[in-house]
PDB file of N, CA and C in Angstrom:
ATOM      1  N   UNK A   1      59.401  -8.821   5.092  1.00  0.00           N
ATOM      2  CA  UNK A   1      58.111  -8.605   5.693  1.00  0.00           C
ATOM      3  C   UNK A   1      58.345  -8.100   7.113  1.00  0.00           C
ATOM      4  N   UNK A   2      57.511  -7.161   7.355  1.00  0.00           N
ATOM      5  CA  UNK A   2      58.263  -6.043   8.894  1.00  0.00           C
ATOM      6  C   UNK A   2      57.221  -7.228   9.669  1.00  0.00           C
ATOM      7  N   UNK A   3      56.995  -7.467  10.942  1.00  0.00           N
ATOM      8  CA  UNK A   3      57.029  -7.790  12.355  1.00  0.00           C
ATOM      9  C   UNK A   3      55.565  -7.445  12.747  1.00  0.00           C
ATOM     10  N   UNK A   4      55.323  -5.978  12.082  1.00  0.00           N
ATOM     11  CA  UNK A   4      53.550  -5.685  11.942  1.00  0.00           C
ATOM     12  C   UNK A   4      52.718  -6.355  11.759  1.00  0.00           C
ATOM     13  N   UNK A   5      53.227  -6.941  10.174  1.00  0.00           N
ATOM     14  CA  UNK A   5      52.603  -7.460   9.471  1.00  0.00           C
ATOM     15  C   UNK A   5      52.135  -9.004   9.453  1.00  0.00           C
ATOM     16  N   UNK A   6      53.527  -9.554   9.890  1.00  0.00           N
ATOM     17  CA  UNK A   6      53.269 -10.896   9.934  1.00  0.00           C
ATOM     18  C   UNK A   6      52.362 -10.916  11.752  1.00  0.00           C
ATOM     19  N   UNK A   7      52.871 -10.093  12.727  1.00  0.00           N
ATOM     20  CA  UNK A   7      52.718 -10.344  14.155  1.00  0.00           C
ATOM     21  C   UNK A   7      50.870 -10.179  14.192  1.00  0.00           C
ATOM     22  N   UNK A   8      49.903  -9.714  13.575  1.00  0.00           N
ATOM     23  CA  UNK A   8      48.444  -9.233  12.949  1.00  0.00           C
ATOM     24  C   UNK A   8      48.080 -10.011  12.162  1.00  0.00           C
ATOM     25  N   UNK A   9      48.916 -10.599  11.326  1.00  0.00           N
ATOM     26  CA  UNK A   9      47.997 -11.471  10.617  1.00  0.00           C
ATOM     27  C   UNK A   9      47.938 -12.554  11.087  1.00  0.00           C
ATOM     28  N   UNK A  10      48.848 -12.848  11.847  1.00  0.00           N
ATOM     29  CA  UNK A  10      49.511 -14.065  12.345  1.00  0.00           C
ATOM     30  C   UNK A  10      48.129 -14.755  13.758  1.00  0.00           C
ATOM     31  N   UNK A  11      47.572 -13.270  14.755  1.00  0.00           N
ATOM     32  CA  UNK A  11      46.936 -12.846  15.583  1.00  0.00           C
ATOM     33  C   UNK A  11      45.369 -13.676  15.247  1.00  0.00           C
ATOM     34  N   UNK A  12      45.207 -13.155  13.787  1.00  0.00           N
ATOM     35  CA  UNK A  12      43.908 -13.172  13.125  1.00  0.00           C
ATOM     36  C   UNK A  12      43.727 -14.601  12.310  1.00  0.00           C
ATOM     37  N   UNK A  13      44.616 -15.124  11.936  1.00  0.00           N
ATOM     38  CA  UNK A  13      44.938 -16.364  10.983  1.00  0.00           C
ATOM     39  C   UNK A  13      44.506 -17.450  12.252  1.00  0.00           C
ATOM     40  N   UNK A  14      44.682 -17.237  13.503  1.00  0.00           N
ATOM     41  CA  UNK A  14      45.302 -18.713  14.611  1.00  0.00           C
ATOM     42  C   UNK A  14      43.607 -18.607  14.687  1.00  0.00           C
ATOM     43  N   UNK A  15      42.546 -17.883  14.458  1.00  0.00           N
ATOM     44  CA  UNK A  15      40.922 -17.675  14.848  1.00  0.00           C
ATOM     45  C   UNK A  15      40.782 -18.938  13.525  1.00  0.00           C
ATOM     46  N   UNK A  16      41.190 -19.386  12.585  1.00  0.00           N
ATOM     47  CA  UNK A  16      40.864 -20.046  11.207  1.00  0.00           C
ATOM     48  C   UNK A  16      41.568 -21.199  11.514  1.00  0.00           C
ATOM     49  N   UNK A  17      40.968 -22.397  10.811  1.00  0.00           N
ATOM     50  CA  UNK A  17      41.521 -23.840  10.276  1.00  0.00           C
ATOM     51  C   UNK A  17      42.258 -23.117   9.242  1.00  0.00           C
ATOM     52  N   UNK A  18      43.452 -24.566   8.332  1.00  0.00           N
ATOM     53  CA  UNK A  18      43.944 -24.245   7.182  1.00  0.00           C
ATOM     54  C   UNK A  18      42.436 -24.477   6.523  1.00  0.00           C
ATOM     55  N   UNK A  19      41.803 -25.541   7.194  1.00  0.00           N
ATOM     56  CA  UNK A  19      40.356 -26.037   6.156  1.00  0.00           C
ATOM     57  C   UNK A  19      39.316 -24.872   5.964  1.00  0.00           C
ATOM     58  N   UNK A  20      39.041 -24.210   7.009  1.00  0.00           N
ATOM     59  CA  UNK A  20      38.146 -22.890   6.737  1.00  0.00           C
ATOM     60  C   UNK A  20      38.749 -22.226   5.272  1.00  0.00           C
ATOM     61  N   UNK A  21      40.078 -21.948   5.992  1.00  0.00           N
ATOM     62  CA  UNK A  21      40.683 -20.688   4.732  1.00  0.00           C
ATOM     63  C   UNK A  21      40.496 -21.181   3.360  1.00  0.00           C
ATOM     64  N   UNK A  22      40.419 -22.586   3.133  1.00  0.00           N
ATOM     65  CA  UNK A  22      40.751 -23.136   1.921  1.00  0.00           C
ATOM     66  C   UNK A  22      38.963 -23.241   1.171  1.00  0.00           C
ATOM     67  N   UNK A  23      37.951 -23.149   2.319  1.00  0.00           N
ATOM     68  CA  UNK A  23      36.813 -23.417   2.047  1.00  0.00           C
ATOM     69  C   UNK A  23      36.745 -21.797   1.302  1.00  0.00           C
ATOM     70  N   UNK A  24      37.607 -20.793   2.154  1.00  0.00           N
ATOM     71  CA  UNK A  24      37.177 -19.379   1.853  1.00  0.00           C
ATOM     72  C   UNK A  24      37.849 -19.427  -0.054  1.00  0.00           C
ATOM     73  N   UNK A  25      38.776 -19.254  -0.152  1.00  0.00           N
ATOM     74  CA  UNK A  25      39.343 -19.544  -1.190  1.00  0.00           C
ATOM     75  C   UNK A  25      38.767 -20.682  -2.472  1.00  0.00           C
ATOM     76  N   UNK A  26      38.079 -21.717  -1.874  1.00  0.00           N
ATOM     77  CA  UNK A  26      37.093 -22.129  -3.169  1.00  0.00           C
ATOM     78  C   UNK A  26      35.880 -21.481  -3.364  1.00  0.00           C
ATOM     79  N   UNK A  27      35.305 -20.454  -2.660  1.00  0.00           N
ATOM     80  CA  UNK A  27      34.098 -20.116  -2.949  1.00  0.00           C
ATOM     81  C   UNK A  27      34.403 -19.330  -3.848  1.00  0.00           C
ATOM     82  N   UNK A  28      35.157 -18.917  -4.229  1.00  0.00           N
ATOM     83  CA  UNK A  28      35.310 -18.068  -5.701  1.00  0.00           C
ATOM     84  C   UNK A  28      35.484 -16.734  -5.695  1.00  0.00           C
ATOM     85  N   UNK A  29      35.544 -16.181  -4.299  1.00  0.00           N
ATOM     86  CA  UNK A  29      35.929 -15.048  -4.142  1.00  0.00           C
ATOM     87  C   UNK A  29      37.363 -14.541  -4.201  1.00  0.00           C
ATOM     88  N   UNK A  30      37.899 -13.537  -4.314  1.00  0.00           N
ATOM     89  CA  UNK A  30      39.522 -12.771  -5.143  1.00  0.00           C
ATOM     90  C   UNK A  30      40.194 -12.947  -3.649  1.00  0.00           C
ATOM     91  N   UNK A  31      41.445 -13.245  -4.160  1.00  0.00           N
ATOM     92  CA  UNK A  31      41.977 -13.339  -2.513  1.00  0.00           C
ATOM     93  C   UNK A  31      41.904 -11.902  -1.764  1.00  0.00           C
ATOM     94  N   UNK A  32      41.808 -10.962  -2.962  1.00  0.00           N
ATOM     95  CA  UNK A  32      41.830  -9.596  -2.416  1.00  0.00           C
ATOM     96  C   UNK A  32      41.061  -8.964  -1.422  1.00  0.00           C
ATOM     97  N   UNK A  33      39.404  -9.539  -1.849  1.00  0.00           N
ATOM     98  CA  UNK A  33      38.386  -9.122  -1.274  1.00  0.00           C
ATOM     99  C   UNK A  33      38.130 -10.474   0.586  1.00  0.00           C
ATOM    100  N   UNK A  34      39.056 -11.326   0.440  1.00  0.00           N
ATOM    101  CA  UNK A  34      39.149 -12.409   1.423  1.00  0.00           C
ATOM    102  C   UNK A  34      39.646 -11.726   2.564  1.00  0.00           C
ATOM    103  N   UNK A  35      41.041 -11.120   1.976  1.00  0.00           N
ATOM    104  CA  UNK A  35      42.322 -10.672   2.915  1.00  0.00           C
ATOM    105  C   UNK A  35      41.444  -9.234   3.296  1.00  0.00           C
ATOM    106  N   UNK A  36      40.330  -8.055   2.232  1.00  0.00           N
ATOM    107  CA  UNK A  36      40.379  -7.077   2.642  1.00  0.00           C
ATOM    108  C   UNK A  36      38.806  -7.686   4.456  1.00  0.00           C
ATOM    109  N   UNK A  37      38.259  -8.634   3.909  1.00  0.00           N
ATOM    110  CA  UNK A  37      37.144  -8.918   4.433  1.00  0.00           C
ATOM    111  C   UNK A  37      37.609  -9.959   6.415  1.00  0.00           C
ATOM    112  N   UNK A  38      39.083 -10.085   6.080  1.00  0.00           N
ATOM    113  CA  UNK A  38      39.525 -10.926   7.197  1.00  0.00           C
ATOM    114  C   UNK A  38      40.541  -9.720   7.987  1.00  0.00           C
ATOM    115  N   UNK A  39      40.739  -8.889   7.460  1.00  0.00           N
ATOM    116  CA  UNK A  39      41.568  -7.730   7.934  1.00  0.00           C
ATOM    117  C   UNK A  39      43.093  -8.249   8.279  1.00  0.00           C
ATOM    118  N   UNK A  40      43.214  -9.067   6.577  1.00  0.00           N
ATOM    119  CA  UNK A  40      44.593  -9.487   6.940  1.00  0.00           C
ATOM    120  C   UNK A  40      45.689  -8.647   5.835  1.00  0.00           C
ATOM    121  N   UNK A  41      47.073  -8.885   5.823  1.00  0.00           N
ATOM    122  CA  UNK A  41      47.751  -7.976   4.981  1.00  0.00           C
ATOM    123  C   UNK A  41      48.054  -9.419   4.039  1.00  0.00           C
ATOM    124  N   UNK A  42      47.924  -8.889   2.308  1.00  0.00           N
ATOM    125  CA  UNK A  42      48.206  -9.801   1.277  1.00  0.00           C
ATOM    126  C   UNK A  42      49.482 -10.566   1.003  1.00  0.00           C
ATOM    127  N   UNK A  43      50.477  -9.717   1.802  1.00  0.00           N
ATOM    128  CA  UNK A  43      51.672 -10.844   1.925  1.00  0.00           C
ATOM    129  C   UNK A  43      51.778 -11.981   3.375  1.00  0.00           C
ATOM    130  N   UNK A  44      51.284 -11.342   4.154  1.00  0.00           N
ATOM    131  CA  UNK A  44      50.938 -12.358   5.308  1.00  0.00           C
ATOM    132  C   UNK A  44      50.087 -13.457   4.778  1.00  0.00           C
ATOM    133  N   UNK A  45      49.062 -13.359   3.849  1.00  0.00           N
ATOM    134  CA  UNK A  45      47.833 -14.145   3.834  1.00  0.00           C
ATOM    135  C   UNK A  45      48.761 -15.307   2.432  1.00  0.00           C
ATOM    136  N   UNK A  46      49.615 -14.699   1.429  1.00  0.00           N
ATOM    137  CA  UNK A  46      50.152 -15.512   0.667  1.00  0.00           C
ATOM    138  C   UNK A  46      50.918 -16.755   1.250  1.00  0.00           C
ATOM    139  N   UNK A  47      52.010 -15.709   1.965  1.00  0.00           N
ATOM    140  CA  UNK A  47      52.718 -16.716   3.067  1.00  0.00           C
ATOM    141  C   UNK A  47      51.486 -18.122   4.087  1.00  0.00           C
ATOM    142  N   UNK A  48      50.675 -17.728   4.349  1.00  0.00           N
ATOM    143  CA  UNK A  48      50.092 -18.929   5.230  1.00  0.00           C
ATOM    144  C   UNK A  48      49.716 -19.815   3.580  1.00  0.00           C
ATOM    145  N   UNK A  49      49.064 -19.490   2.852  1.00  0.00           N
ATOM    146  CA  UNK A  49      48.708 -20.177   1.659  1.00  0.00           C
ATOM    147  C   UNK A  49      49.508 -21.178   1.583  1.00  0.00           C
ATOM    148  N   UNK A  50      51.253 -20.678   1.389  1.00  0.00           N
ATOM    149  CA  UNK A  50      52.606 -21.730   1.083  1.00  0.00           C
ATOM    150  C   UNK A  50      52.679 -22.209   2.124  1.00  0.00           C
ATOM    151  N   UNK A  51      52.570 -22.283   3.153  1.00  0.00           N
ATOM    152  CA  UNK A  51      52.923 -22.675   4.595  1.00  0.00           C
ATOM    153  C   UNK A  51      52.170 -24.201   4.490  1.00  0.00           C
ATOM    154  N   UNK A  52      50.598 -23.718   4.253  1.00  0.00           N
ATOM    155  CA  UNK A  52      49.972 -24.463   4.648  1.00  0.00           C
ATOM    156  C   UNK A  52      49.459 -25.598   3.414  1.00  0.00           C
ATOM    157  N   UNK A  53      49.887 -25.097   2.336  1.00  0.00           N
ATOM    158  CA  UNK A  53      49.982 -25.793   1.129  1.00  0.00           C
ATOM    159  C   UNK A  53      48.509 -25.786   0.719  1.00  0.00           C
ATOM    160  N   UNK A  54      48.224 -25.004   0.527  1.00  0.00           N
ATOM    161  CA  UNK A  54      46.776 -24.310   0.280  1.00  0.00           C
ATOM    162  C   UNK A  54      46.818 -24.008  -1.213  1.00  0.00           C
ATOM    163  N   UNK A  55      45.409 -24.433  -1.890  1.00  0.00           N
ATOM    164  CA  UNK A  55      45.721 -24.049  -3.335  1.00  0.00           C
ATOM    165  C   UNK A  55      44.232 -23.093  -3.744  1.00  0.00           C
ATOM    166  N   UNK A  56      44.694 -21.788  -4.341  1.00  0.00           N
ATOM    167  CA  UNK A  56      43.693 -20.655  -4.730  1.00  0.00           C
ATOM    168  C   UNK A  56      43.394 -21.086  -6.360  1.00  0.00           C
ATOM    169  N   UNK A  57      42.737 -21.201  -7.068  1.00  0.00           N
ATOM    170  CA  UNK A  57      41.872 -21.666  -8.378  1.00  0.00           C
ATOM    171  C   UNK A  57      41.418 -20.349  -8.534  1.00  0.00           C
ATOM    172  N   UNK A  58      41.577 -19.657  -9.643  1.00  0.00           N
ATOM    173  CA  UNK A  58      41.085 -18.135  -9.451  1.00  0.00           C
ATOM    174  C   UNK A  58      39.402 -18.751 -10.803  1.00  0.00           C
ATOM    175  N   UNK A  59      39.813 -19.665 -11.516  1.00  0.00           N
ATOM    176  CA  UNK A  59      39.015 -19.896 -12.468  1.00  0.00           C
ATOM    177  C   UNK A  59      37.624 -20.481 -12.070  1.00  0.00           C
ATOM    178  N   UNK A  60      37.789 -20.670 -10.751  1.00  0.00           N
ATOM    179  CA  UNK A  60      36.348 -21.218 -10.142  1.00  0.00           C
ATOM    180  C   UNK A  60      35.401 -20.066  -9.962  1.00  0.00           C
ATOM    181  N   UNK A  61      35.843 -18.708 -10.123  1.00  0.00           N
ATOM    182  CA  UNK A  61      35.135 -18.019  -9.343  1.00  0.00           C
ATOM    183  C   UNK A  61      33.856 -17.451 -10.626  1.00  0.00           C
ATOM    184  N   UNK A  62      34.134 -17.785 -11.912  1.00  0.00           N
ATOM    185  CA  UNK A  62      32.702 -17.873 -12.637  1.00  0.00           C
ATOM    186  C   UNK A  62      31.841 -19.152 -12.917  1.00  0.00           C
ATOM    187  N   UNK A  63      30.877 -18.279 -12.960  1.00  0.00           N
ATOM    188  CA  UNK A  63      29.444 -19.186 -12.622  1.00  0.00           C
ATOM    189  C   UNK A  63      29.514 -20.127 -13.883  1.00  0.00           C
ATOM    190  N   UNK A  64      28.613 -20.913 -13.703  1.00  0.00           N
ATOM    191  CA  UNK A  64      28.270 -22.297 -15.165  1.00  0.00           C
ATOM    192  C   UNK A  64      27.882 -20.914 -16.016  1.00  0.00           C
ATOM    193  N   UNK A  65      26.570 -20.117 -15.943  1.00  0.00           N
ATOM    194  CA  UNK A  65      25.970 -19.296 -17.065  1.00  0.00           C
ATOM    195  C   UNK A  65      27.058 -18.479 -17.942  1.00  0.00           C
ATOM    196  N   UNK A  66      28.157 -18.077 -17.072  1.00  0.00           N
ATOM    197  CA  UNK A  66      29.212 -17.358 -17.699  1.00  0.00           C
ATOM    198  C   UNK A  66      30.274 -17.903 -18.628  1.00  0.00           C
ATOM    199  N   UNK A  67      29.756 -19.157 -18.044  1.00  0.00           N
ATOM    200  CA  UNK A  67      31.027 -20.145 -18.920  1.00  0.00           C
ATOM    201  C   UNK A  67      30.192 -20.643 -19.882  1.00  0.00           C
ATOM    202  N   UNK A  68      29.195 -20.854 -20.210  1.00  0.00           N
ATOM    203  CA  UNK A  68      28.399 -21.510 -21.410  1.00  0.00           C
ATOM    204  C   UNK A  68      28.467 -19.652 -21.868  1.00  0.00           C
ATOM    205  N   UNK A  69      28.302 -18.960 -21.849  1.00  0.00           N
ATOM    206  CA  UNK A  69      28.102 -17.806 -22.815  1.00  0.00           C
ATOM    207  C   UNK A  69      29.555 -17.607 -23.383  1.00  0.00           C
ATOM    208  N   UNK A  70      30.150 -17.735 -22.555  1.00  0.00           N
ATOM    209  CA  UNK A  70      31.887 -17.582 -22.941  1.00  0.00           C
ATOM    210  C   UNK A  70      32.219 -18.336 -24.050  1.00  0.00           C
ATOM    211  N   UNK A  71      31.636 -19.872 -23.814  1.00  0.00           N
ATOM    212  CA  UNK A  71      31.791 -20.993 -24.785  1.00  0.00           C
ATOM    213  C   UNK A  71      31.425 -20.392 -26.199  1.00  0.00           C
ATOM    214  N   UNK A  72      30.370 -20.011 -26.408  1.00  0.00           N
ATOM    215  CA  UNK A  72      29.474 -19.629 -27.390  1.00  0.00           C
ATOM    216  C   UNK A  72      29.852 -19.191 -28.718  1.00  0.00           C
ATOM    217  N   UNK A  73      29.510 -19.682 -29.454  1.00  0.00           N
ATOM    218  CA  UNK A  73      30.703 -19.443 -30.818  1.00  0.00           C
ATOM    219  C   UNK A  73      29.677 -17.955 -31.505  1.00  0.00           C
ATOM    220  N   UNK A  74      30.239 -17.424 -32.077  1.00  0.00           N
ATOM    221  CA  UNK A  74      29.282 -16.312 -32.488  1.00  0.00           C
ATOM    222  C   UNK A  74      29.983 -15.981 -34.090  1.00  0.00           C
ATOM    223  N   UNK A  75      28.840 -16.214 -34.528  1.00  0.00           N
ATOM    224  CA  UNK A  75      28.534 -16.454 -36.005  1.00  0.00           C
ATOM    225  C   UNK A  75      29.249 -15.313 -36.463  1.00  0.00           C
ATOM    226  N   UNK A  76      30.427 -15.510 -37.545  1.00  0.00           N
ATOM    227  CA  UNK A  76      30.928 -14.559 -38.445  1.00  0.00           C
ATOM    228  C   UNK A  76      30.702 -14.652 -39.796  1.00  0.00           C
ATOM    229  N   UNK A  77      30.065 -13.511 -40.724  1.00  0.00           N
ATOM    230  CA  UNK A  77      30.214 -13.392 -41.793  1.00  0.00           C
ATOM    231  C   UNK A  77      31.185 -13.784 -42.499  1.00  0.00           C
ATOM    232  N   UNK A  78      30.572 -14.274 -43.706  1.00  0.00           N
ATOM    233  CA  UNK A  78      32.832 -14.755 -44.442  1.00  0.00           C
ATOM    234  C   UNK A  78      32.911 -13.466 -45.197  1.00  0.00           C
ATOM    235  N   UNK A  79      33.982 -12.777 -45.706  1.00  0.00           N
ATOM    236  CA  UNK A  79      34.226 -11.584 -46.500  1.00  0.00           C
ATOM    237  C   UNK A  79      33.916 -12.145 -47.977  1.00  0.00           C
ATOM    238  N   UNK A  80      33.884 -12.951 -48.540  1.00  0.00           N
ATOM    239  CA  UNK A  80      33.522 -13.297 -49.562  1.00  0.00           C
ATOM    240  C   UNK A  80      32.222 -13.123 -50.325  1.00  0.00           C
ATOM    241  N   UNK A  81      31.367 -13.077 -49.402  1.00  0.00           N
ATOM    242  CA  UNK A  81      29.901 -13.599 -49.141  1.00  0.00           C
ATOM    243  C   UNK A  81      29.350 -12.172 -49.765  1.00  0.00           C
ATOM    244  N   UNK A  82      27.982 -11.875 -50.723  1.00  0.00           N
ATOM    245  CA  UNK A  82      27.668 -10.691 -50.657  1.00  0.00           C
ATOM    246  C   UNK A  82      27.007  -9.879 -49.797  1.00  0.00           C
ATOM    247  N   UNK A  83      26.761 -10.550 -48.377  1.00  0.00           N
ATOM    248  CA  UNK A  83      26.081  -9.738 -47.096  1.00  0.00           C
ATOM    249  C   UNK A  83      27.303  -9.137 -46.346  1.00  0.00           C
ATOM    250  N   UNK A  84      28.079  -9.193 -46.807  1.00  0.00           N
ATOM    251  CA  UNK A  84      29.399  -8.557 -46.198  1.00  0.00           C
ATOM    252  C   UNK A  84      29.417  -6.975 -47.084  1.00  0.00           C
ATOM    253  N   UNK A  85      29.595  -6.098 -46.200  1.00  0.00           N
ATOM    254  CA  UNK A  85      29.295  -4.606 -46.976  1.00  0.00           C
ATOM    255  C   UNK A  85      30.953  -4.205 -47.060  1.00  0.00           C
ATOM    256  N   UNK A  86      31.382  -3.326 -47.859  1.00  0.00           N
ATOM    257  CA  UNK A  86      32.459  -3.025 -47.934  1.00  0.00           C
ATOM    258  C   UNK A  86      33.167  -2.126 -46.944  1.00  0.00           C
ATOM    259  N   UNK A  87      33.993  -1.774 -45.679  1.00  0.00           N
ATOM    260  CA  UNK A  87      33.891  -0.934 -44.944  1.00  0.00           C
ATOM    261  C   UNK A  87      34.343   0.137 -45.173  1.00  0.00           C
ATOM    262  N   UNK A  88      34.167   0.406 -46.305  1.00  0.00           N
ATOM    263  CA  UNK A  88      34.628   2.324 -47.219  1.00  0.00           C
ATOM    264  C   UNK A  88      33.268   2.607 -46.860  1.00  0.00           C
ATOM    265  N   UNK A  89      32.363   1.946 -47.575  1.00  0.00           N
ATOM    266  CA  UNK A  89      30.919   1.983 -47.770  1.00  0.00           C
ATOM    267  C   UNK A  89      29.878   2.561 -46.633  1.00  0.00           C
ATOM    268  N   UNK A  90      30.765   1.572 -45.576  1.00  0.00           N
ATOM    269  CA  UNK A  90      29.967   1.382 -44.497  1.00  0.00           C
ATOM    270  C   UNK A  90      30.616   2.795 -43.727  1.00  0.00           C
ATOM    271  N   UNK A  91      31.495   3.214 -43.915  1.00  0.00           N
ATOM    272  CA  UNK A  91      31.976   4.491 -42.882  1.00  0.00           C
ATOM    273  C   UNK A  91      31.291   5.559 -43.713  1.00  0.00           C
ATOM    274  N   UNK A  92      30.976   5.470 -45.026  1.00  0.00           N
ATOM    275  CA  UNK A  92      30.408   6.989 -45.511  1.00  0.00           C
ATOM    276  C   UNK A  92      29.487   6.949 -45.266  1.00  0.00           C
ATOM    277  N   UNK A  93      28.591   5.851 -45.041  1.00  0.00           N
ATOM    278  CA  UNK A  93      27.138   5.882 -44.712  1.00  0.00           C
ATOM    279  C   UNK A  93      27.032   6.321 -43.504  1.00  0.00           C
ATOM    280  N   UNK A  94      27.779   6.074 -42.316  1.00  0.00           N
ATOM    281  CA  UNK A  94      27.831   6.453 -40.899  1.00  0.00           C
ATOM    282  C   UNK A  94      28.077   7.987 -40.788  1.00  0.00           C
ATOM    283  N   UNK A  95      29.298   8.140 -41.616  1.00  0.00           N
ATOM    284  CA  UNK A  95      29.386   9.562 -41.772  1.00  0.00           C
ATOM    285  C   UNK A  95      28.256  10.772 -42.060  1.00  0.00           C
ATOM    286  N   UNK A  96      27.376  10.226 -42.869  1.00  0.00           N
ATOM    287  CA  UNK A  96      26.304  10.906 -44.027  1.00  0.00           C
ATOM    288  C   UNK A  96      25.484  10.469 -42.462  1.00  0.00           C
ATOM    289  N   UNK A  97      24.665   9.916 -42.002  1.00  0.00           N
ATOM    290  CA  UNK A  97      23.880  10.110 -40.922  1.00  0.00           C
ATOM    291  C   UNK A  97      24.408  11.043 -40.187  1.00  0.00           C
ATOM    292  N   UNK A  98      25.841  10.875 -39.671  1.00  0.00           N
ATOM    293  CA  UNK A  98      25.930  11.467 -38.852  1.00  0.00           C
ATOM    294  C   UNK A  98      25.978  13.252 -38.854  1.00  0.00           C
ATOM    295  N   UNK A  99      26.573  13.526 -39.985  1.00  0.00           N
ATOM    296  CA  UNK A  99      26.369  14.743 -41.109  1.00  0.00           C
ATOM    297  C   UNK A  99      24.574  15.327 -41.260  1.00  0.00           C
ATOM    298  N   UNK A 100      23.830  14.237 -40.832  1.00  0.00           N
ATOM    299  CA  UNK A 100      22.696  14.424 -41.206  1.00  0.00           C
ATOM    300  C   UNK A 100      21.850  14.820 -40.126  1.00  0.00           C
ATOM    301  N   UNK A 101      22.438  14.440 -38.974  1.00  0.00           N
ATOM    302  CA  UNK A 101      21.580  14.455 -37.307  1.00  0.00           C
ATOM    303  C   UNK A 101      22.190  15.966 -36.686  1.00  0.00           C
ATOM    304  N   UNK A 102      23.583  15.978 -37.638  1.00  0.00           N
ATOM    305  CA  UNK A 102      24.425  17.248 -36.762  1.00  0.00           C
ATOM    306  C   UNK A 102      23.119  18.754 -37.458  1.00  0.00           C
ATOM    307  N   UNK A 103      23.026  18.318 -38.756  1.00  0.00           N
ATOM    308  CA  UNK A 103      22.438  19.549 -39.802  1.00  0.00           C
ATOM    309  C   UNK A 103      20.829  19.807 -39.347  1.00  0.00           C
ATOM    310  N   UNK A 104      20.671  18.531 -39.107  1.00  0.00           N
ATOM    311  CA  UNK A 104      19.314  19.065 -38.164  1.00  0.00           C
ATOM    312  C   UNK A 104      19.116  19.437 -37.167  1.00  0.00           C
ATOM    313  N   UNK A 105      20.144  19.151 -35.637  1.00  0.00           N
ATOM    314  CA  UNK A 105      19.973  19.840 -35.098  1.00  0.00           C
ATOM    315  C   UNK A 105      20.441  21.304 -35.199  1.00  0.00           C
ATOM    316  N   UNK A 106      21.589  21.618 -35.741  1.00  0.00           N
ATOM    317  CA  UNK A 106      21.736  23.323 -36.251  1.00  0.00           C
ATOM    318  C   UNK A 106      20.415  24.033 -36.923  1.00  0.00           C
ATOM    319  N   UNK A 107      19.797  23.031 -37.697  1.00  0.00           N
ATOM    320  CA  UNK A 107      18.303  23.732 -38.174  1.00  0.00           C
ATOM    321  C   UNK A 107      17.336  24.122 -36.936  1.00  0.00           C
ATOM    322  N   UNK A 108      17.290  23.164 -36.117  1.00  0.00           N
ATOM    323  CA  UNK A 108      16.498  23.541 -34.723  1.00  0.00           C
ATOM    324  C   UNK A 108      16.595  24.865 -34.029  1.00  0.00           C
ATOM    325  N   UNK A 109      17.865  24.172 -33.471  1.00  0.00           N
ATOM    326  CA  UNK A 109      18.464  25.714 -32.670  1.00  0.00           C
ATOM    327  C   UNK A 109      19.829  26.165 -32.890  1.00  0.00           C
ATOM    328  N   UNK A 110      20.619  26.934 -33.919  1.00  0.00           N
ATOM    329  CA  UNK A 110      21.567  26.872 -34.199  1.00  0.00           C
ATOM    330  C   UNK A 110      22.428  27.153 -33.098  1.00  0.00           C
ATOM    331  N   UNK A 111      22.146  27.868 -32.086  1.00  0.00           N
ATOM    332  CA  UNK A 111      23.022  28.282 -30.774  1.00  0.00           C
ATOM    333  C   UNK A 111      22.714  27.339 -29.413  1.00  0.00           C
ATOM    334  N   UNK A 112      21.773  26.318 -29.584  1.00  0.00           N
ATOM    335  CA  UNK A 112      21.634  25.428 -28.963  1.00  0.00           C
ATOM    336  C   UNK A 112      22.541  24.286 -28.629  1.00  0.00           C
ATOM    337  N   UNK A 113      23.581  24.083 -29.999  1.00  0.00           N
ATOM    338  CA  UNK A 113      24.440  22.593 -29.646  1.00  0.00           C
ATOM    339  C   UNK A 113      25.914  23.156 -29.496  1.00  0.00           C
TER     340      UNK A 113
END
């Protein structure tokens, strides 16, 4: 680490508690956007982390709503079942629409698409 780096961050870090930084670091924000928002360099800002025995939780930084949707089990068809379509089936049918939207618009304006 060059002398720049640590001698600037070092400058900017002594304005902070270890307790501030650590408050900054649980609010759930990326250390990235911390270090770009404190105008510090990311290996200077790691180093005080170990120094100061500081611990970053990156998993705090989603909300309860994100984590109950995350949770969320989402209903799968069984292949067994007869609401399960065959996917030969299901690609010719996609195909044939799509075969079908291309032919109409050439009927419209053939020099149009």
């Amino acid at each position: 680490m060059s002398k720049e780096i640590t001698s600037k961050s070092a400058v900017i870090l002594q304005k902070y508690t270890p307790e501030e930084i650590q408050e900054l670091l649980d609010s759930g924000e990326s250390k990235s956007s911390i270090v770009e928002r404190l105008g510090l360099y990311m290996e200077a800002f790691n180093k005080y982390i170990k120094q100061h025995n500081l611990t970053y939780n990156p998993s705090k930084k989603y909300t309860k709503q994100q984590i109950k949707k995350h949770k969320e089990t989402i209903p799968v068809k069984s292949f067994n079942s007869e609401e399960a379509e065959d996917p030969v089936n299901k690609f010719y049918e996609m195909l044939a629409k799509k075969r079908e939207k291309r032919i109409l618009r050439e009927l419209k304006n053939p020099y149009d698409w």
